[in-house]
C-alpha atoms as a PDB file:
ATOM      1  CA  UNK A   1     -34.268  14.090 -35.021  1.00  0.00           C
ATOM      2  CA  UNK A   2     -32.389  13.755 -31.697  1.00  0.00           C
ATOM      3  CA  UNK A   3     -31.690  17.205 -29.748  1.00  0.00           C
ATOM      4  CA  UNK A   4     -27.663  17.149 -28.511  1.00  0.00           C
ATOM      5  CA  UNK A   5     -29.271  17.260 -24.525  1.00  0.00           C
ATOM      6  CA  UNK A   6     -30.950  13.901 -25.007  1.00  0.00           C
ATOM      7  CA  UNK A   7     -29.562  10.717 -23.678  1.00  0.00           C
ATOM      8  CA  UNK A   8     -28.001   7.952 -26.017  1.00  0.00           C
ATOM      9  CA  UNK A   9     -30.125   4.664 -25.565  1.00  0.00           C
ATOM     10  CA  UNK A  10     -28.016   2.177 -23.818  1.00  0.00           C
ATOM     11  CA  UNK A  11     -26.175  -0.378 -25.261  1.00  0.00           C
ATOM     12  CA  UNK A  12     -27.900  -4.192 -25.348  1.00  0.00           C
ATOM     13  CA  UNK A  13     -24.305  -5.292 -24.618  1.00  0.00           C
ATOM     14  CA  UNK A  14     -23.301  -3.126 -22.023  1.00  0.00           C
ATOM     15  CA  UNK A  15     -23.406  -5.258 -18.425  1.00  0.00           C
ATOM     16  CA  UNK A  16     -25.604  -3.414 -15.634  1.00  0.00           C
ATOM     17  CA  UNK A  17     -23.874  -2.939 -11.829  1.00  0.00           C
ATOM     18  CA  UNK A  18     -25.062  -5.271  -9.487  1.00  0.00           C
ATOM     19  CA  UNK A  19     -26.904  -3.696  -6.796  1.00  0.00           C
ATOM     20  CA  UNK A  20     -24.930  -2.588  -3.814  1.00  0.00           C
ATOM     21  CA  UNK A  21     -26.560  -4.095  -0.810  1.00  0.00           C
ATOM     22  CA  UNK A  22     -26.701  -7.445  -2.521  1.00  0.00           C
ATOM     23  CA  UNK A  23     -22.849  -7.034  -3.564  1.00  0.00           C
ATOM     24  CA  UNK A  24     -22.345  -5.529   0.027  1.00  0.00           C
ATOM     25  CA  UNK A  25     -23.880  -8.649   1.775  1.00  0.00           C
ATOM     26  CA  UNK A  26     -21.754 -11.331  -0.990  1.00  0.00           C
ATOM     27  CA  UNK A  27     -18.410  -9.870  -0.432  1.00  0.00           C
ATOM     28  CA  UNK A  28     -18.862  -9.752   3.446  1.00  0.00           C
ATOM     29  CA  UNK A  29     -20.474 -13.815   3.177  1.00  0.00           C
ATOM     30  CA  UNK A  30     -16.892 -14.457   1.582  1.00  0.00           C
ATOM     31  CA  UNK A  31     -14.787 -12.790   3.818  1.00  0.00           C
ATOM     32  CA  UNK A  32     -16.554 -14.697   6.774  1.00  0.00           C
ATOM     33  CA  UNK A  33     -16.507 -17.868   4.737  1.00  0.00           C
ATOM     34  CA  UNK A  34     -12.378 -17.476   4.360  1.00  0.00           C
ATOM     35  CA  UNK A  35     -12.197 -16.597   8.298  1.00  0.00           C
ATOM     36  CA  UNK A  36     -14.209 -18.523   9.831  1.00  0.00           C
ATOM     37  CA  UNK A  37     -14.770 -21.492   7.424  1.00  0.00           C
ATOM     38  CA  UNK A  38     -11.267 -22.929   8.679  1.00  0.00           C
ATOM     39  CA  UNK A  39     -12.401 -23.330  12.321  1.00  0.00           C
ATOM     40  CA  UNK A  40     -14.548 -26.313  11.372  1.00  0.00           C
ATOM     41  CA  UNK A  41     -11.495 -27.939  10.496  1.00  0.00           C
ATOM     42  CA  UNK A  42      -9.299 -27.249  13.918  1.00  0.00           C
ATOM     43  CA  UNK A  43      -7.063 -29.304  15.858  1.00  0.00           C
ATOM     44  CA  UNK A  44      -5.472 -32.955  13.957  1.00  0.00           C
ATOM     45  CA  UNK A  45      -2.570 -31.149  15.133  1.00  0.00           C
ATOM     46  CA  UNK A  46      -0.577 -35.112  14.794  1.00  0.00           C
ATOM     47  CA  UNK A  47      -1.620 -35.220  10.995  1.00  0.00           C
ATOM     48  CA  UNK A  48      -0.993 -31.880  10.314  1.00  0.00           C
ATOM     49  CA  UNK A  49       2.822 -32.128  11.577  1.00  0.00           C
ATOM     50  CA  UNK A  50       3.320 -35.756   9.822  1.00  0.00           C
ATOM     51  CA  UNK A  51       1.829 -33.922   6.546  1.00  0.00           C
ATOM     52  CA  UNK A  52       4.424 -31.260   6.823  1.00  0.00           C
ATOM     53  CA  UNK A  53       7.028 -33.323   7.607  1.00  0.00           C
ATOM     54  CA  UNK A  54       5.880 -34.891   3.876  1.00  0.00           C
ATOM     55  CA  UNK A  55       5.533 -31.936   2.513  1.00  0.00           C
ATOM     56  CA  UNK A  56       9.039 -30.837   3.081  1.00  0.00           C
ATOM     57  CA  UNK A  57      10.379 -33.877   2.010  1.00  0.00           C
ATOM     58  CA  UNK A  58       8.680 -33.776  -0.984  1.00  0.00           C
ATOM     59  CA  UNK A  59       9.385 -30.333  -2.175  1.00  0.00           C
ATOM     60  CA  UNK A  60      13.742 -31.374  -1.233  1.00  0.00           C
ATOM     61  CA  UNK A  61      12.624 -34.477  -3.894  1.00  0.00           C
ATOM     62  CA  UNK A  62      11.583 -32.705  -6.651  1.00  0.00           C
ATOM     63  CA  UNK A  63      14.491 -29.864  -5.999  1.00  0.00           C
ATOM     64  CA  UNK A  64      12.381 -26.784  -5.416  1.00  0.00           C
ATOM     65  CA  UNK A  65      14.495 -23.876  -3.670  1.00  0.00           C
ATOM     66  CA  UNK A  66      14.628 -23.624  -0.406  1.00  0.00           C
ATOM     67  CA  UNK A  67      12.878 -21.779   1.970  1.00  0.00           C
ATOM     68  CA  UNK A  68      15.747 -21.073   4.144  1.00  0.00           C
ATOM     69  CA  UNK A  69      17.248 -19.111   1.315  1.00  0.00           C
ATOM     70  CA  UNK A  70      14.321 -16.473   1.197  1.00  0.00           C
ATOM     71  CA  UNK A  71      13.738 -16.014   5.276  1.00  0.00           C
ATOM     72  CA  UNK A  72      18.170 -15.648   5.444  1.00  0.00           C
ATOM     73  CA  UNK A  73      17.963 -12.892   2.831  1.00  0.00           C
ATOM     74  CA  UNK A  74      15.085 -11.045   5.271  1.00  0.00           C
ATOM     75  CA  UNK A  75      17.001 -12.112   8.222  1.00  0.00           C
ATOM     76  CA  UNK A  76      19.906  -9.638   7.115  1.00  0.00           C
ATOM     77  CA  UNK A  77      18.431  -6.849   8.977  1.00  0.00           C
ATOM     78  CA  UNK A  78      15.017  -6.309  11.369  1.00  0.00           C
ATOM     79  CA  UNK A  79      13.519  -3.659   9.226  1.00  0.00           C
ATOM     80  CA  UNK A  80      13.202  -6.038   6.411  1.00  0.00           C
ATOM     81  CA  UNK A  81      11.872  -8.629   8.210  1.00  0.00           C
ATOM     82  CA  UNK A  82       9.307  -6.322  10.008  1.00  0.00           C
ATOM     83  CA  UNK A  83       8.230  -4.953   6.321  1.00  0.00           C
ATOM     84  CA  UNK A  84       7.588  -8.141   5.734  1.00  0.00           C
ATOM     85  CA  UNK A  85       5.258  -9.660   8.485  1.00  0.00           C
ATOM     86  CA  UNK A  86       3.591  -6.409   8.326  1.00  0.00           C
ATOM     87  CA  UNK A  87       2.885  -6.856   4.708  1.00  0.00           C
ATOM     88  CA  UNK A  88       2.006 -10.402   5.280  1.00  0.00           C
ATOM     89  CA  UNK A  89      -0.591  -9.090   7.934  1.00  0.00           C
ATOM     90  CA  UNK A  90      -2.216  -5.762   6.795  1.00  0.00           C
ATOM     91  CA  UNK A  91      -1.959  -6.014   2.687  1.00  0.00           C
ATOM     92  CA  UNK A  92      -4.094  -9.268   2.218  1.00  0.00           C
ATOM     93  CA  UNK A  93      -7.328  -8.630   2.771  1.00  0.00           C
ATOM     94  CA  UNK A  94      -7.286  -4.578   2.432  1.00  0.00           C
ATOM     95  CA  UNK A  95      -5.663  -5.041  -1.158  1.00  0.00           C
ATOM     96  CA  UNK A  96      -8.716  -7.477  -2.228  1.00  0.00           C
ATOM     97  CA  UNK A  97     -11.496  -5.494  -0.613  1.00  0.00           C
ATOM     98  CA  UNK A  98     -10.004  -2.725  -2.627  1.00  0.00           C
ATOM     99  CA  UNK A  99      -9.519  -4.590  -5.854  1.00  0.00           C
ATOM    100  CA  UNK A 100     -13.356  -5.400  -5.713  1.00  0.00           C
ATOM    101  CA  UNK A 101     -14.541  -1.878  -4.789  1.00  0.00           C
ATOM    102  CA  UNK A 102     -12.587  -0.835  -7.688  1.00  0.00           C
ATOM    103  CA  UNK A 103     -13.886  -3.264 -10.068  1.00  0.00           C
ATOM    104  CA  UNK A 104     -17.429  -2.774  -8.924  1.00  0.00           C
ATOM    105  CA  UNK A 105     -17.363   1.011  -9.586  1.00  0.00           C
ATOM    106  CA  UNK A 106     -15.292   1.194 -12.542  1.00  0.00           C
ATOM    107  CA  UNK A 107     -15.534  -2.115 -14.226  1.00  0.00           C
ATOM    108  CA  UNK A 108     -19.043  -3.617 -13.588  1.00  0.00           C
ATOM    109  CA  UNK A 109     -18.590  -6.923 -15.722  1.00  0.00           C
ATOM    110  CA  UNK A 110     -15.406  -7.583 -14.551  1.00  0.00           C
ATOM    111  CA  UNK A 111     -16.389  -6.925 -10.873  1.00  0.00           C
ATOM    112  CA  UNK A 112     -18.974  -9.938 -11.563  1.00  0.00           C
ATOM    113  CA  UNK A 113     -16.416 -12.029 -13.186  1.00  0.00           C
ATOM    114  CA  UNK A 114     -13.778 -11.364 -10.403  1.00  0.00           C
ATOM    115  CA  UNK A 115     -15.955 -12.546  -7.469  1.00  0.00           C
ATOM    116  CA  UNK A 116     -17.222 -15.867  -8.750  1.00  0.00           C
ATOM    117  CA  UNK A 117     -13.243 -16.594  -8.982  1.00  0.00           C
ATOM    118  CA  UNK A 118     -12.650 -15.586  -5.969  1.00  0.00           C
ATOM    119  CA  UNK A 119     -15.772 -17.285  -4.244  1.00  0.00           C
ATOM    120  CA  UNK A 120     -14.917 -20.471  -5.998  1.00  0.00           C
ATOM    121  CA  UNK A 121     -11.402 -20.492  -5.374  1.00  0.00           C
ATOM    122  CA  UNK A 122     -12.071 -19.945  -1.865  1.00  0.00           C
ATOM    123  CA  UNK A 123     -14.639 -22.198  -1.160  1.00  0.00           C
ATOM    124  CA  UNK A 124     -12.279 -24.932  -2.637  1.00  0.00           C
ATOM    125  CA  UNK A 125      -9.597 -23.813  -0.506  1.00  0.00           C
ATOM    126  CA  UNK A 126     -11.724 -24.702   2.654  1.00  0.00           C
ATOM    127  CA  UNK A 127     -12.161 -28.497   1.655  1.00  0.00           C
ATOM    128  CA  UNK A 128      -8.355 -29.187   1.903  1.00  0.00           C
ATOM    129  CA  UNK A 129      -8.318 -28.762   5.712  1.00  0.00           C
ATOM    130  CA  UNK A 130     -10.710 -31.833   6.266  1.00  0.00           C
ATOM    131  CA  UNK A 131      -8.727 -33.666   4.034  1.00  0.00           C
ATOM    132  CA  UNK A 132      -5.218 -32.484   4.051  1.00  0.00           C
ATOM    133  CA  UNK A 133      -4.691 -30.813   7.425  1.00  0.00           C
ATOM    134  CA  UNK A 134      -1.184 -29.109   6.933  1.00  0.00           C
ATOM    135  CA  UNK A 135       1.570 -27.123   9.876  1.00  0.00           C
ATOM    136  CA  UNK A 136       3.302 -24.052   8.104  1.00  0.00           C
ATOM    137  CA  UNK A 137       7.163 -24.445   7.843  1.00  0.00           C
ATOM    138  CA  UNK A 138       7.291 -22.279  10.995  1.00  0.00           C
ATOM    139  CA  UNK A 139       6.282 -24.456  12.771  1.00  0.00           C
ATOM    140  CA  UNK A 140       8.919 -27.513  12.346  1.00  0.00           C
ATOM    141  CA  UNK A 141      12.512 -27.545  14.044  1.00  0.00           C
ATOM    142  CA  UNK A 142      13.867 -29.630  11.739  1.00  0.00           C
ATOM    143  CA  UNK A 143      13.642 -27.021   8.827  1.00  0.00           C
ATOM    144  CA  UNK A 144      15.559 -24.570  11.061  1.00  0.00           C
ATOM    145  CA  UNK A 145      13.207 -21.755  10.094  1.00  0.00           C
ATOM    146  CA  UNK A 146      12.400 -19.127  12.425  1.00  0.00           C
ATOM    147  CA  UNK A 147       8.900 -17.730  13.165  1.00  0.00           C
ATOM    148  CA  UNK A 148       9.388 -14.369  11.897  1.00  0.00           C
ATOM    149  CA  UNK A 149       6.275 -12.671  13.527  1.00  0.00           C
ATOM    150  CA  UNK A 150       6.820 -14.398  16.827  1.00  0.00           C
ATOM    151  CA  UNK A 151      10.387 -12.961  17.041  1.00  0.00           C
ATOM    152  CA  UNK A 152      10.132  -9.497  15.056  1.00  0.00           C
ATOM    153  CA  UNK A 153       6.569  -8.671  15.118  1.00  0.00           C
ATOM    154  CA  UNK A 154       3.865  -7.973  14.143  1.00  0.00           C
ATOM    155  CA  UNK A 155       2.265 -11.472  14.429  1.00  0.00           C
ATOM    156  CA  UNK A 156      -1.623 -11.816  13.435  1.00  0.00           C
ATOM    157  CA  UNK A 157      -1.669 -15.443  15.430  1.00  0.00           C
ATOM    158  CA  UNK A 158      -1.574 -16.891  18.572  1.00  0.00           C
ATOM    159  CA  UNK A 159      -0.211 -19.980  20.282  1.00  0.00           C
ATOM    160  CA  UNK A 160      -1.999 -22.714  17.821  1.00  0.00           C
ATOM    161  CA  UNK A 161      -3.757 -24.209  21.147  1.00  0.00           C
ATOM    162  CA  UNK A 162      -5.630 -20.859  22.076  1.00  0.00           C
ATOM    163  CA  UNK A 163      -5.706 -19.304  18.440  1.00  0.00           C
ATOM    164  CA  UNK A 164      -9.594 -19.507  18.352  1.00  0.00           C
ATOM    165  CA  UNK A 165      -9.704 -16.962  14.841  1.00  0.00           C
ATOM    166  CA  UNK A 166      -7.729 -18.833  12.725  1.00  0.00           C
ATOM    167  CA  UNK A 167      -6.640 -22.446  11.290  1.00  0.00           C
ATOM    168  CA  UNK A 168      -3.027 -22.460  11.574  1.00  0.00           C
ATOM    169  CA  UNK A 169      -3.282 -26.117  10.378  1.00  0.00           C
ATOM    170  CA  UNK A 170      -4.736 -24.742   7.195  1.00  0.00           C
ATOM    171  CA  UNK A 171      -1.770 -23.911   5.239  1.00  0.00           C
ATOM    172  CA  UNK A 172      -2.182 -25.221   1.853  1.00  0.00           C
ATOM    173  CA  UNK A 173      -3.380 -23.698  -0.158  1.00  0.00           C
ATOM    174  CA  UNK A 174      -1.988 -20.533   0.458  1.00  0.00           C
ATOM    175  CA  UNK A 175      -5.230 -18.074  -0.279  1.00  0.00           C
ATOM    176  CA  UNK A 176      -2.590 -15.156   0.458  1.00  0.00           C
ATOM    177  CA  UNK A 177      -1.328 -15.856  -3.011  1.00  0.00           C
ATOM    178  CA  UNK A 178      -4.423 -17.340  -4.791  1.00  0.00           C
ATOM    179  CA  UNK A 179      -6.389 -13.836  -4.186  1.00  0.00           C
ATOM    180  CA  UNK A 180      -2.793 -11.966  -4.925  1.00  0.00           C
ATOM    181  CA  UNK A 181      -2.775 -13.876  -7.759  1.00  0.00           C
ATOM    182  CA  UNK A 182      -6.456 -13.006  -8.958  1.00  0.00           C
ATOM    183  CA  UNK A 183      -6.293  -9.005  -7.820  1.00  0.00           C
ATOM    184  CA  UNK A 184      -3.624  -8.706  -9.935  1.00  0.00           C
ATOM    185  CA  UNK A 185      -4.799 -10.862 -13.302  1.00  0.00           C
ATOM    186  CA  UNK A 186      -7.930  -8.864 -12.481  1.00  0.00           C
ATOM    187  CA  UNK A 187      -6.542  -5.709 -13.159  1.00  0.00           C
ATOM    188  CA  UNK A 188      -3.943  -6.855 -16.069  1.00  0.00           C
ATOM    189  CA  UNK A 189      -7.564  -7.922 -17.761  1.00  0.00           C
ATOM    190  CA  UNK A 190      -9.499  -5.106 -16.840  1.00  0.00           C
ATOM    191  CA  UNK A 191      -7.581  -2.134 -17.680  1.00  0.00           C
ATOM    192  CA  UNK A 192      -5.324  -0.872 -20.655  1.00  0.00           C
ATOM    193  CA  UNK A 193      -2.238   0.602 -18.979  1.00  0.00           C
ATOM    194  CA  UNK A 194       0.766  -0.619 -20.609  1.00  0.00           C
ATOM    195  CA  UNK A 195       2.068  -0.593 -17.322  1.00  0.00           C
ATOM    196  CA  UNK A 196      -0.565  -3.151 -16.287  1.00  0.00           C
ATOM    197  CA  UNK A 197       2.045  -5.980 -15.884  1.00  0.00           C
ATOM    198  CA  UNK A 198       3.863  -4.460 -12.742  1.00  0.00           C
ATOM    199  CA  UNK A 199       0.429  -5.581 -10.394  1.00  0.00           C
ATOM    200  CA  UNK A 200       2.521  -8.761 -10.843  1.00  0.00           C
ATOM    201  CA  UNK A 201       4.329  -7.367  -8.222  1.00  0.00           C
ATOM    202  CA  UNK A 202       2.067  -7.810  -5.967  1.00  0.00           C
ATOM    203  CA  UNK A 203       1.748 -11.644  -5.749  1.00  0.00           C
ATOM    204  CA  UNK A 204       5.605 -11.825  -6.402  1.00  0.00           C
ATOM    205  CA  UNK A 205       6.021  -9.784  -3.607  1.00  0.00           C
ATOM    206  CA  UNK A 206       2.985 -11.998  -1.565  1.00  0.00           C
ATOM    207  CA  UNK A 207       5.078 -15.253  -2.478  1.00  0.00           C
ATOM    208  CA  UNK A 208       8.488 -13.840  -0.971  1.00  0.00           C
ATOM    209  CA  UNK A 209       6.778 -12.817   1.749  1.00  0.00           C
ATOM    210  CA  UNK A 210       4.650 -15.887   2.932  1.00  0.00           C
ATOM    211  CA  UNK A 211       7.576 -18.426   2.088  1.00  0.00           C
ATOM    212  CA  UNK A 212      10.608 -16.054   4.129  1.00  0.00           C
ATOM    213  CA  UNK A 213       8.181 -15.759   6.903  1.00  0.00           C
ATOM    214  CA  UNK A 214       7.733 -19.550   6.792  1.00  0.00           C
ATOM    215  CA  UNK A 215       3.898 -19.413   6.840  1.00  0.00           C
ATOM    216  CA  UNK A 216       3.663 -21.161   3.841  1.00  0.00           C
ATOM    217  CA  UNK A 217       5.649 -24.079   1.538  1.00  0.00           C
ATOM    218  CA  UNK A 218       6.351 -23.289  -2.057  1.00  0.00           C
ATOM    219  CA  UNK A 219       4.130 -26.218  -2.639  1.00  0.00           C
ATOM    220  CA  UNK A 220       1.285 -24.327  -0.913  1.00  0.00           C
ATOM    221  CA  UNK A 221       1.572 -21.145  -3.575  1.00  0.00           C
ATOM    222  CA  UNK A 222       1.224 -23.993  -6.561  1.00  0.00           C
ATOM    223  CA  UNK A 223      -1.548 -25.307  -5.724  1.00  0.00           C
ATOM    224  CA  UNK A 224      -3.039 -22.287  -5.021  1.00  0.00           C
ATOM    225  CA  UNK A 225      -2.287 -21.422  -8.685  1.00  0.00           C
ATOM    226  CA  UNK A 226      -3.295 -24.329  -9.989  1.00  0.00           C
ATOM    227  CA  UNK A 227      -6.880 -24.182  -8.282  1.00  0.00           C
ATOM    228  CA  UNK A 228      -7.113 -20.292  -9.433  1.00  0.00           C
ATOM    229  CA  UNK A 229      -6.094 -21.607 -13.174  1.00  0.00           C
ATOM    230  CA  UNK A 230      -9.464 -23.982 -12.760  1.00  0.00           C
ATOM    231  CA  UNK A 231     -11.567 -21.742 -11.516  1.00  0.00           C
ATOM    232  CA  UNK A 232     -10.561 -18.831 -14.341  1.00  0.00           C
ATOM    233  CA  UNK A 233     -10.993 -21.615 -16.874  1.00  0.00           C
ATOM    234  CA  UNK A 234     -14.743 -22.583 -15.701  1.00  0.00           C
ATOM    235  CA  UNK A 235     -15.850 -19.037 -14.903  1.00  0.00           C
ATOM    236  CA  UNK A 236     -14.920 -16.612 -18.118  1.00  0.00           C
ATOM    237  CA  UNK A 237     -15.439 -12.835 -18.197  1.00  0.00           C
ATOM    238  CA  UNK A 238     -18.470 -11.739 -19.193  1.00  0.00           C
ATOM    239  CA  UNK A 239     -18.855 -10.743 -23.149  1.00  0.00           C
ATOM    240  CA  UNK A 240     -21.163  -8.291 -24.942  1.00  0.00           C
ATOM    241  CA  UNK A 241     -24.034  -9.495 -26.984  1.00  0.00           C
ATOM    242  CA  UNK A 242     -21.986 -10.013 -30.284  1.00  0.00           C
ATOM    243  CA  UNK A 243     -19.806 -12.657 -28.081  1.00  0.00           C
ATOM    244  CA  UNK A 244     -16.775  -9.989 -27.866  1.00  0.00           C
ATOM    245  CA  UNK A 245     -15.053  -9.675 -24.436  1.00  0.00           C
ATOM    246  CA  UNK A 246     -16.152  -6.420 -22.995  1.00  0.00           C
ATOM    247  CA  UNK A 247     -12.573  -5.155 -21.909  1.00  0.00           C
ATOM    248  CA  UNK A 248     -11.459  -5.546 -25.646  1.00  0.00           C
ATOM    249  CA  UNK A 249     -14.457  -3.206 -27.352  1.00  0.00           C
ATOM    250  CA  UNK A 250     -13.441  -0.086 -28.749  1.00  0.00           C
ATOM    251  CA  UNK A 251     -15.313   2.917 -29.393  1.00  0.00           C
ATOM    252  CA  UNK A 252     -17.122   3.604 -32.514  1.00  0.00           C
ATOM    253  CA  UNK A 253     -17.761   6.510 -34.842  1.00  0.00           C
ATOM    254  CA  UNK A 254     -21.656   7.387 -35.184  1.00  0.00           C
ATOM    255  CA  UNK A 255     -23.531  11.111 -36.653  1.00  0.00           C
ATOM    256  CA  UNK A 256     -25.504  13.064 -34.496  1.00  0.00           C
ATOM    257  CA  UNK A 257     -27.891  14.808 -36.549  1.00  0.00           C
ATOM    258  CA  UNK A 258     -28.306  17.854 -33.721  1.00  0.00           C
ATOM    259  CA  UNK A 259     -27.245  20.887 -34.406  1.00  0.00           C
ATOM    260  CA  UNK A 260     -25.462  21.622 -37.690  1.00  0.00           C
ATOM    261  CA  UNK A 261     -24.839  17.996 -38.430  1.00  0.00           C
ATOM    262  CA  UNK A 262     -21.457  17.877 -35.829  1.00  0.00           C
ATOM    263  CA  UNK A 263     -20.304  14.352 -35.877  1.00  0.00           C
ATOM    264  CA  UNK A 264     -19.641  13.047 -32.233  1.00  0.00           C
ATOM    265  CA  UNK A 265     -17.931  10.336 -31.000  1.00  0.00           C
ATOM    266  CA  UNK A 266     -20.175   7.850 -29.304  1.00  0.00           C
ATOM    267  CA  UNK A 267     -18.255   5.334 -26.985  1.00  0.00           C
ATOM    268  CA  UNK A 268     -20.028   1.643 -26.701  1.00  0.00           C
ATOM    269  CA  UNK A 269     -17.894   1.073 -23.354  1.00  0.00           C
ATOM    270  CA  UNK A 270     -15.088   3.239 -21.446  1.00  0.00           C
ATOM    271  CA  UNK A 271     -12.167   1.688 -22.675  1.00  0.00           C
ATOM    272  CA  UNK A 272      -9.968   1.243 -19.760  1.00  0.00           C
ATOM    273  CA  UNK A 273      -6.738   2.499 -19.211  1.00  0.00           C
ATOM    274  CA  UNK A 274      -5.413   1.937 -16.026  1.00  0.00           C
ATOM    275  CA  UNK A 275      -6.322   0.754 -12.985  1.00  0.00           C
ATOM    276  CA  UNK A 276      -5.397   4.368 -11.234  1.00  0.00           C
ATOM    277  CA  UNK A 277      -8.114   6.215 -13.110  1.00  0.00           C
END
């Protein structure tokens, strides 16, 4: 007979946190990866304009909207536009660091689950450079687009010729969106909220953002998706020992035998339900 102090054995299915320094010293590998990784694949400043130059041509040919359209509607006044090259340059990483902390401490198995995607997607992101060396929309004449940091501020680059912390060549794909994209499927899958759906918002928001600020192509956003849709269909969140998905177990009813036979409810996994708990 069980006393009502002692512990409940643990679950076989339940999925253990990873250990922090370990977790500490992945997260900050992929951060440098995603800044730094880019540098090997400087300059080919020629290619880079011809690609965009195709790029633009290409996204006219299969009728996509314009990017003009987006920047004119921020262009209507300079708070706007300031929102949004300040979004473009504090929210990205901040938003994913947070997303992971998040995940680790409240949603172990997901946490996992969530940074293989996001290491995969971005180490495929850093191939494309070598290959497919790309100028953001800001940077042709011909589009008539203006460089919204450069003119309103703030701006997180430089002059591409003396830019040594970033690959400004490196526009597709667009990782703003791809880890937008991921913080906020993360979340949909790992809480219960029914007002889960509006972290949408936040690569919606991302995609306005980098296409009206002309950093980025439409084109750059879809492939980012379609990379992110690869990379969630190879690596699958982990499930509990009877092959269930861990964010879709429910509690369950057991007796305690303690005391005068009070029946307590016995939880196999904290059911989420929302990502602000």
């Amino acid at each position: 007979m069980r006393s009502q102090s002692e512990p409940a054995a643990a679950e076989p299915g339940a999925i253990a946190r990873p250990p922090l320094v370990r977790e500490l010293l992945l997260v900050a590998g992929l951060f440098l990866v995603y800044k730094f990784g880019r540098q090997l694949a400087t300059g080919h400043t020629a290619e880079a304009l011809h690609n965009a130059h195709r790029i633009w041509d290409l996204e006219r040919t299969l009728h996509l909207p314009s990017e003009v359209g987006v920047q004119s509607a921020l262009l209507h006044g300079d708070t706007l536009v300031h929102l949004a090259n300040t979004y473009y340059a504090t929210v990205h990483f901040p938003a994913t660091l947070a997303f992971l902390v998040w995940l680790y401490l409240r949603r172990p198995a997901h946490y996992v689950w969530a940074r293989r995607v996001l290491a995969l997607v971005t180490a495929a992101a850093l191939v494309l450079p070598f290959t497919f060396p790309l100028a953001p929309p800001r940077m042709l004449a011909a589009t008539g687009l203006v460089d919204t940091a450069r003119v309103y501020g703030p701006s997180v680059y430089g002059p591409p010729s003396s830019d040594h912390l970033s690959n400004q060549f490196a526009a597709m794909p667009s990782l703003h969106f791809g880890w937008a994209l991921m913080v906020a499927i993360g979340l949909i899958v790992a809480t219960r909220s029914r007002r889960r759906w509006l972290w949408l918002l936040h690569p919606a928001i991302t995609l306005l953002v980098i296409v009206g600020t002309a950093n980025h192509y439409w084109l750059d956003s879809i492939v980012a998706t379609a990379m992110l849709g690869a990379a969630l269909a190879l690596i699958r969140p982990q499930t509990s020992s009877g092959g269930t998905p861990l964010s879709l177990r429910s509690p369950r009813r057991t007796a305690s035998t303690a005391g005068r036979g009070t029946r307590h409810l016995v939880s196999e996994e904290p059911v989420p339900v929302g990502a602000g708990r």
